[in-house]
PDB file of N, CA and C in Angstrom:
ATOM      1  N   UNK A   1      91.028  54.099 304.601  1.00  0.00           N
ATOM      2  CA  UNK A   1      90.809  52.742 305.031  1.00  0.00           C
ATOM      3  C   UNK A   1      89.698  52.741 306.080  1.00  0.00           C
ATOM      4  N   UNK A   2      88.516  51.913 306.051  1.00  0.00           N
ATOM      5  CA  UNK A   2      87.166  52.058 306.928  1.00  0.00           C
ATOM      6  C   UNK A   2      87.586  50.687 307.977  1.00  0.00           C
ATOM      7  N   UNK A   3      87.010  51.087 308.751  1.00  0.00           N
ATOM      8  CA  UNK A   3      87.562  49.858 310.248  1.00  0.00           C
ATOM      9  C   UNK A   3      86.148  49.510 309.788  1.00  0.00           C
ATOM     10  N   UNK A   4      85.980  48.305 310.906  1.00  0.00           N
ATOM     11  CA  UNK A   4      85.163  47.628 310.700  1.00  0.00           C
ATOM     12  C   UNK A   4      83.724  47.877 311.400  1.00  0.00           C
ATOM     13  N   UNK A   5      83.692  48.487 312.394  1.00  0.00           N
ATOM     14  CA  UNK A   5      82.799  49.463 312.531  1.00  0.00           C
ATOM     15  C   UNK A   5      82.240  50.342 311.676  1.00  0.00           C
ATOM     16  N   UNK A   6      82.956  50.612 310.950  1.00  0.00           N
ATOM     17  CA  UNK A   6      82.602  51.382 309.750  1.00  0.00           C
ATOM     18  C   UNK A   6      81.957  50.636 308.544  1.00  0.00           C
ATOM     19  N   UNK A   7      82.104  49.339 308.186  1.00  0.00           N
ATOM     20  CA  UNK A   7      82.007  48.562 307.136  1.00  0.00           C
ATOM     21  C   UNK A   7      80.380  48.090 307.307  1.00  0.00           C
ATOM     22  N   UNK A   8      80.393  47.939 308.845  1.00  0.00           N
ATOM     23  CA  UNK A   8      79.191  47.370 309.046  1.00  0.00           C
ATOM     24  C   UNK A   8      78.011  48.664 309.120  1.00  0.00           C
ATOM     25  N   UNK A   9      78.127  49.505 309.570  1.00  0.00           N
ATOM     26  CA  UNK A   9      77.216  50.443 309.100  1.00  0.00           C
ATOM     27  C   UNK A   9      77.616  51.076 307.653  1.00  0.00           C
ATOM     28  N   UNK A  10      78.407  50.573 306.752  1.00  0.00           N
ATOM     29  CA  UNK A  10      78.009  50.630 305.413  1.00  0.00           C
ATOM     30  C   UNK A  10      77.460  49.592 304.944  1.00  0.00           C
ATOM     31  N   UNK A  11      77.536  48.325 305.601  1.00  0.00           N
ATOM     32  CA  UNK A  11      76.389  47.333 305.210  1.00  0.00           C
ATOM     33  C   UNK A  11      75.539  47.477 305.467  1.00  0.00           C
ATOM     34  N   UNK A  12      74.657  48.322 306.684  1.00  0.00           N
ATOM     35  CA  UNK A  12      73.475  48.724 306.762  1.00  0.00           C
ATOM     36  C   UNK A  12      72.937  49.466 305.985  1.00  0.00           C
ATOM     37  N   UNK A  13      73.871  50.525 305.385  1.00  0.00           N
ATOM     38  CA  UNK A  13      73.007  51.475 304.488  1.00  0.00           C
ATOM     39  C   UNK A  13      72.757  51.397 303.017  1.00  0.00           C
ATOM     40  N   UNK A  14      73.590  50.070 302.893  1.00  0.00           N
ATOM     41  CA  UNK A  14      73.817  49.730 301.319  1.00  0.00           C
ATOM     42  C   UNK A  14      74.733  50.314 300.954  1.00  0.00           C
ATOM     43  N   UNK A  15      75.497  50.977 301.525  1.00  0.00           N
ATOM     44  CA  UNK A  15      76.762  51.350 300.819  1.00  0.00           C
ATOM     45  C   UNK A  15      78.039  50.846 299.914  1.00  0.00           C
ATOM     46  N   UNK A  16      78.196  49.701 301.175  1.00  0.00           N
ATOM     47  CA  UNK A  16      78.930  48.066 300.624  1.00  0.00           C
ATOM     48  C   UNK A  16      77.977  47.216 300.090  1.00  0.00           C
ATOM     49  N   UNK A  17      78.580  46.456 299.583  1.00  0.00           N
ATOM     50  CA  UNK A  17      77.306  45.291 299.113  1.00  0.00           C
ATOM     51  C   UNK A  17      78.488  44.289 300.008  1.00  0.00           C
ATOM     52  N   UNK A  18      77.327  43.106 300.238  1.00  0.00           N
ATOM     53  CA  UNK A  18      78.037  42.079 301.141  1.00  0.00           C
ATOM     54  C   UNK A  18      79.340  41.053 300.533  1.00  0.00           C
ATOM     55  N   UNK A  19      78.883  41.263 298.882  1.00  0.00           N
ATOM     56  CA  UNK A  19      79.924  40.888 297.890  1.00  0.00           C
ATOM     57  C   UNK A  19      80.880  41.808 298.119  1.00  0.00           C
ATOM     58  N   UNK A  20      81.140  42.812 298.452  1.00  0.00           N
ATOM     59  CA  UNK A  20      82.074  43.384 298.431  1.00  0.00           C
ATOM     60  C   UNK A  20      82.912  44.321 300.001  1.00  0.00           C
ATOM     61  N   UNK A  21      82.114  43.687 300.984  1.00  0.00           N
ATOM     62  CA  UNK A  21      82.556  43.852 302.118  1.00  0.00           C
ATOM     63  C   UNK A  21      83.552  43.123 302.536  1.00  0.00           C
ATOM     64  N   UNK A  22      84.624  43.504 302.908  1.00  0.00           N
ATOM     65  CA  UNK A  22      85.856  42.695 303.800  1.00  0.00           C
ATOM     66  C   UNK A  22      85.712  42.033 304.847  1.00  0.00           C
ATOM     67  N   UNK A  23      84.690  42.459 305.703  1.00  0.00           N
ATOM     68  CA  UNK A  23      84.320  41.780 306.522  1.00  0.00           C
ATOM     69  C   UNK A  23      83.788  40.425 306.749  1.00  0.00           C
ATOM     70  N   UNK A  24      83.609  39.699 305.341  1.00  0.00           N
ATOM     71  CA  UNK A  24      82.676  38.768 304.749  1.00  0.00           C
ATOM     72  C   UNK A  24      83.350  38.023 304.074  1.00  0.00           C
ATOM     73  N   UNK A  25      85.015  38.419 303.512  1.00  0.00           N
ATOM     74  CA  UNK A  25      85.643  38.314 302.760  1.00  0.00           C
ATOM     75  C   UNK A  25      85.909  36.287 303.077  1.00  0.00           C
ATOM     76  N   UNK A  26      85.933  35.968 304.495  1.00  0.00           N
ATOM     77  CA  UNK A  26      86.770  35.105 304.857  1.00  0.00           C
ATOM     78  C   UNK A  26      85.710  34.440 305.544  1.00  0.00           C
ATOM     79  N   UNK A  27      84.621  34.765 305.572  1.00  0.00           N
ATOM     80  CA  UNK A  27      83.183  33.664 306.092  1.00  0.00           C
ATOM     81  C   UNK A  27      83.170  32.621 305.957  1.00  0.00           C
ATOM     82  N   UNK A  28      83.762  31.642 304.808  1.00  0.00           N
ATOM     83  CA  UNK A  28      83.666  30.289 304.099  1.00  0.00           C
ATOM     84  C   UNK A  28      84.682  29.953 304.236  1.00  0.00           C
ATOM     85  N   UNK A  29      86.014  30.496 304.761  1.00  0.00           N
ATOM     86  CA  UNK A  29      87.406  29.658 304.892  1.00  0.00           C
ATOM     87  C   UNK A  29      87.216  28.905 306.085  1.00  0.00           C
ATOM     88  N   UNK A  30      87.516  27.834 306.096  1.00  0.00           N
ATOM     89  CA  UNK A  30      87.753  26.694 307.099  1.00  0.00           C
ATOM     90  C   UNK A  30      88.742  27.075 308.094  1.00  0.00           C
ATOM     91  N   UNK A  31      88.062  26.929 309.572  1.00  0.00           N
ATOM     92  CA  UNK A  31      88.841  27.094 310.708  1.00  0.00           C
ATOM     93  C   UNK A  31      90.562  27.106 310.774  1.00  0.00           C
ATOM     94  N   UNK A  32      90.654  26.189 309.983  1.00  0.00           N
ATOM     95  CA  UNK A  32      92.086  25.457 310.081  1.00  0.00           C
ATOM     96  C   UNK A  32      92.781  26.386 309.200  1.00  0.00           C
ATOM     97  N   UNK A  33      92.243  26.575 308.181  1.00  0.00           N
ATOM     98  CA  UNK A  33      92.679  27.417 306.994  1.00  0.00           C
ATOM     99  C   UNK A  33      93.069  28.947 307.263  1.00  0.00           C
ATOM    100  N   UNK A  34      91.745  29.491 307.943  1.00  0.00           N
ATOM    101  CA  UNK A  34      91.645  30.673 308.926  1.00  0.00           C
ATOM    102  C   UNK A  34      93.026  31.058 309.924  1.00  0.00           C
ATOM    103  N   UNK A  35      92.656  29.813 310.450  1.00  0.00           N
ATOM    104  CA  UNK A  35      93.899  29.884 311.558  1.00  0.00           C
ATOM    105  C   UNK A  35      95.480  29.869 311.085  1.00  0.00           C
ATOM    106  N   UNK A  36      95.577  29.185 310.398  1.00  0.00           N
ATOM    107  CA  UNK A  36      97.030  29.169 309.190  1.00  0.00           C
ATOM    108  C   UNK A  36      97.562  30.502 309.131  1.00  0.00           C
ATOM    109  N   UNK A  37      96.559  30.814 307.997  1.00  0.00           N
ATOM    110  CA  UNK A  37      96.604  31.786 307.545  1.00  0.00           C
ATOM    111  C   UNK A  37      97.097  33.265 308.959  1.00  0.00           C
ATOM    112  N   UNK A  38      96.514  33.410 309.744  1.00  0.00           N
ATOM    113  CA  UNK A  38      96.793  34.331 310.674  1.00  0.00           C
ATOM    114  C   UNK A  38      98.217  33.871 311.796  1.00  0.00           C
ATOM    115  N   UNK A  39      98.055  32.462 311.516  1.00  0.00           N
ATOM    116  CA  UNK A  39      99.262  32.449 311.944  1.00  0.00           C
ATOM    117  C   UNK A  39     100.878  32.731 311.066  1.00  0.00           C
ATOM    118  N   UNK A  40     100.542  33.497 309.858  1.00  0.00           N
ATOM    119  CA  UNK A  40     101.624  33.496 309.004  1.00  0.00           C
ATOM    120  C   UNK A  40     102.209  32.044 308.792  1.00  0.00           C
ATOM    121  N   UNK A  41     101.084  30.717 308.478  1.00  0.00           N
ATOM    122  CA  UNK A  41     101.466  29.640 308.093  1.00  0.00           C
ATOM    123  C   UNK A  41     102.066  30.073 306.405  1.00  0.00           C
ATOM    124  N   UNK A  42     100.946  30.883 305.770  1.00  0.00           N
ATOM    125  CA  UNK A  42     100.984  31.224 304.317  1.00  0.00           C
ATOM    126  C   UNK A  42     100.759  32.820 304.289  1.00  0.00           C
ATOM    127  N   UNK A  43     101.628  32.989 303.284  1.00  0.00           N
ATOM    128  CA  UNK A  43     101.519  34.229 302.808  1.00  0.00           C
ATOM    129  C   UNK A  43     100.590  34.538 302.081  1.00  0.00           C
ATOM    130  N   UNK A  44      99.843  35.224 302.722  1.00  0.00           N
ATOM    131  CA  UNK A  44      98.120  35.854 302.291  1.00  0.00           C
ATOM    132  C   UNK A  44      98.627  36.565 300.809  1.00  0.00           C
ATOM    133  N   UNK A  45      99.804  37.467 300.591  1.00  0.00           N
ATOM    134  CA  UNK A  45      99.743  38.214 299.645  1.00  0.00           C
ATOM    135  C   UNK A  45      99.684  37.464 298.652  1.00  0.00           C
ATOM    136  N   UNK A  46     100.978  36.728 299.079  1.00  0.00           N
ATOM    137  CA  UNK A  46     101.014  35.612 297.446  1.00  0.00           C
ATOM    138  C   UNK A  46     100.196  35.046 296.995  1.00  0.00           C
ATOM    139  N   UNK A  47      98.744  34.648 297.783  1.00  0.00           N
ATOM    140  CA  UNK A  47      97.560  33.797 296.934  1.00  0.00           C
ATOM    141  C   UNK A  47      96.862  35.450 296.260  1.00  0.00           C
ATOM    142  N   UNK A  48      96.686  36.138 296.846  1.00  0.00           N
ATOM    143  CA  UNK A  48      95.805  37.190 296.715  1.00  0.00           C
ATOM    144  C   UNK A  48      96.478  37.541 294.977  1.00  0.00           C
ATOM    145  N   UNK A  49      97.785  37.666 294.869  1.00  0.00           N
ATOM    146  CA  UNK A  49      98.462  38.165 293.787  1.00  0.00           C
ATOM    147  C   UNK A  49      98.033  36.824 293.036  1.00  0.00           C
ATOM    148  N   UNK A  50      98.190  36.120 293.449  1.00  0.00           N
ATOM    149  CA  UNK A  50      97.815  34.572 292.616  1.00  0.00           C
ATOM    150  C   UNK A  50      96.897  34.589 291.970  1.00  0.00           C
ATOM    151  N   UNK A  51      95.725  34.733 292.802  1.00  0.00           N
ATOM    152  CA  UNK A  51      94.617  35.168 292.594  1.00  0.00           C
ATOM    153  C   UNK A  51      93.968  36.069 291.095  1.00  0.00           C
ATOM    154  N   UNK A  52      94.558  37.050 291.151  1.00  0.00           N
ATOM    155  CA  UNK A  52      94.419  38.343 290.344  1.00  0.00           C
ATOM    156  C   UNK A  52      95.033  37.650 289.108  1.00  0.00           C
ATOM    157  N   UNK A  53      96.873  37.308 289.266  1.00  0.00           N
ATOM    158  CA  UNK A  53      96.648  36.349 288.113  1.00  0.00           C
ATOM    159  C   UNK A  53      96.409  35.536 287.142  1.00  0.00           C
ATOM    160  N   UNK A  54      95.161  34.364 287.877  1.00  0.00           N
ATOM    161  CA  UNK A  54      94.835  33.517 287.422  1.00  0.00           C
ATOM    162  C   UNK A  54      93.301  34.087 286.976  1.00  0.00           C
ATOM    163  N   UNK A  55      93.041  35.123 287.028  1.00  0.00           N
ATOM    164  CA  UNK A  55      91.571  35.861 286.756  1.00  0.00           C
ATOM    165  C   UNK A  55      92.382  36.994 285.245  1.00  0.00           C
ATOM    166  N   UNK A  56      93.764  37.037 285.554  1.00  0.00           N
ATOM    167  CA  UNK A  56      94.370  37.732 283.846  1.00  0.00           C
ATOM    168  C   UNK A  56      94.313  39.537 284.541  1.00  0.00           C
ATOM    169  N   UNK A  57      94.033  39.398 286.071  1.00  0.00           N
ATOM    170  CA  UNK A  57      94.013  40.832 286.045  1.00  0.00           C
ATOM    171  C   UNK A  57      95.528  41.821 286.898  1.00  0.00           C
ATOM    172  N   UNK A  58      95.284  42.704 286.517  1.00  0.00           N
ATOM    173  CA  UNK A  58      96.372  43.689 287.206  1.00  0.00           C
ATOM    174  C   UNK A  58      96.160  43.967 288.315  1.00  0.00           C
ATOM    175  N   UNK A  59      97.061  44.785 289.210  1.00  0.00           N
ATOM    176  CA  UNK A  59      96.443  45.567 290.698  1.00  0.00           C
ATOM    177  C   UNK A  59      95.415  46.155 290.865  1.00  0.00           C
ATOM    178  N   UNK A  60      95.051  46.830 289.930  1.00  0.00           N
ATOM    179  CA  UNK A  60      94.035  47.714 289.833  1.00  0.00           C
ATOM    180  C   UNK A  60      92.714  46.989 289.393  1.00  0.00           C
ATOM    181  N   UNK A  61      92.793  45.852 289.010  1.00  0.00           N
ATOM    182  CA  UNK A  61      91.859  44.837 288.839  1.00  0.00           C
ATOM    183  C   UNK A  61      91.219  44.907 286.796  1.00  0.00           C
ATOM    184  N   UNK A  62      92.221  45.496 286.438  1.00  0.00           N
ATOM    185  CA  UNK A  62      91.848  45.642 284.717  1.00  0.00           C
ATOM    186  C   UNK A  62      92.691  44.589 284.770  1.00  0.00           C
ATOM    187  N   UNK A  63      91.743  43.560 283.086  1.00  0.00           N
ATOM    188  CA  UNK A  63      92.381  42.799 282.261  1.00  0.00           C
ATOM    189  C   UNK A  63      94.006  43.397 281.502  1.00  0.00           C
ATOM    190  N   UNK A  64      94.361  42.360 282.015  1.00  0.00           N
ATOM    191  CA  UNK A  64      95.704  42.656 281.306  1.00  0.00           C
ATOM    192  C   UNK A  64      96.493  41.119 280.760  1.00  0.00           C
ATOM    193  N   UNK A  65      95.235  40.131 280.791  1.00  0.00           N
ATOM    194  CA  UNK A  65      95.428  39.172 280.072  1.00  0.00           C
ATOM    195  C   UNK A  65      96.617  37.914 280.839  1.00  0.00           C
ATOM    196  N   UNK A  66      96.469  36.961 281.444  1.00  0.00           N
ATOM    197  CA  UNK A  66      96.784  35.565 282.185  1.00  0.00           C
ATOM    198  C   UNK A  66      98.716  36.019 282.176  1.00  0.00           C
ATOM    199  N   UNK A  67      99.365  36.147 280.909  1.00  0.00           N
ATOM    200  CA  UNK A  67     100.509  35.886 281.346  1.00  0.00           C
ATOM    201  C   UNK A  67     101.108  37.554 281.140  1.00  0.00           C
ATOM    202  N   UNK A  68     100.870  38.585 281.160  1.00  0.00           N
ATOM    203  CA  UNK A  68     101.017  39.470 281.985  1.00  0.00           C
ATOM    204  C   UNK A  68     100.946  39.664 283.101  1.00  0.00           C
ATOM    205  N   UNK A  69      99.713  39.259 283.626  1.00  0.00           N
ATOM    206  CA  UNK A  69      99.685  39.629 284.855  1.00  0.00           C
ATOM    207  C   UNK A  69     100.063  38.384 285.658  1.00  0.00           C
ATOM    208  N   UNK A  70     100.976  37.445 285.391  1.00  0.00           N
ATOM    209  CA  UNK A  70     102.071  36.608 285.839  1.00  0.00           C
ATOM    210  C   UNK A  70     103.052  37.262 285.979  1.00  0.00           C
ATOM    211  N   UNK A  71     103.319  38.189 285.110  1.00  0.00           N
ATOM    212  CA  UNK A  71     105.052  38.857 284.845  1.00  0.00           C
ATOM    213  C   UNK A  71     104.570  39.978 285.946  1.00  0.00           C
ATOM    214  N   UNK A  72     103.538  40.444 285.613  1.00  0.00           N
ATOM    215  CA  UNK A  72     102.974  41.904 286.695  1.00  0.00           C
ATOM    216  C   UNK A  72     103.650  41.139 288.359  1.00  0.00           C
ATOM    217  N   UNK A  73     102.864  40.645 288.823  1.00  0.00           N
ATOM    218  CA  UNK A  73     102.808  39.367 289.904  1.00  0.00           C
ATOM    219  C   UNK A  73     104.047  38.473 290.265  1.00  0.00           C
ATOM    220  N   UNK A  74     105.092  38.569 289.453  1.00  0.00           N
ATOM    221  CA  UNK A  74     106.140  38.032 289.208  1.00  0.00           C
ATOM    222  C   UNK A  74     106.152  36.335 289.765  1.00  0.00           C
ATOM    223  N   UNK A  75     105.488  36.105 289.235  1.00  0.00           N
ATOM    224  CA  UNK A  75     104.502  34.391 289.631  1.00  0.00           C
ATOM    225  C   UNK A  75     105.134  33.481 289.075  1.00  0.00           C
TER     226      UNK A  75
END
């Protein structure tokens, strides 16, 4: 797991791409949303699993097709 110190000098070297930096992950969420969220208003996992769902994918991020990876997700 890379801290964030770490992330950012892999964004310097091209290591990460900014698409795929964590650090970046949450740039466009709205203050309010932001703040929710860290306040354990919502459970981050459950959209994240939501997420993966509604894209048909597994944990590992392979297709495994919309209502599998409902049952995977237990959604």
């Amino acid at each position: 797991m890379k801290t964030a110190e770490e992330l950012k000098t892999a964004s310097f070297t091209g290591e990460v791409s900014d698409d795929n930096n964590p650090l970046f992950a949450f740039s466009t969420m709205t203050n309010e949303l932001l703040t929710a969220f860290a306040k354990g208003k919502y459970d981050i996992d459950f959209f994240l699993r939501n997420e993966l769902a509604s894209r048909g994918l597994n944990i590992n991020g392979q297709w495994i097709g919309f209502k599998a990876a409902k049952a995977e997700f237990k959604l």
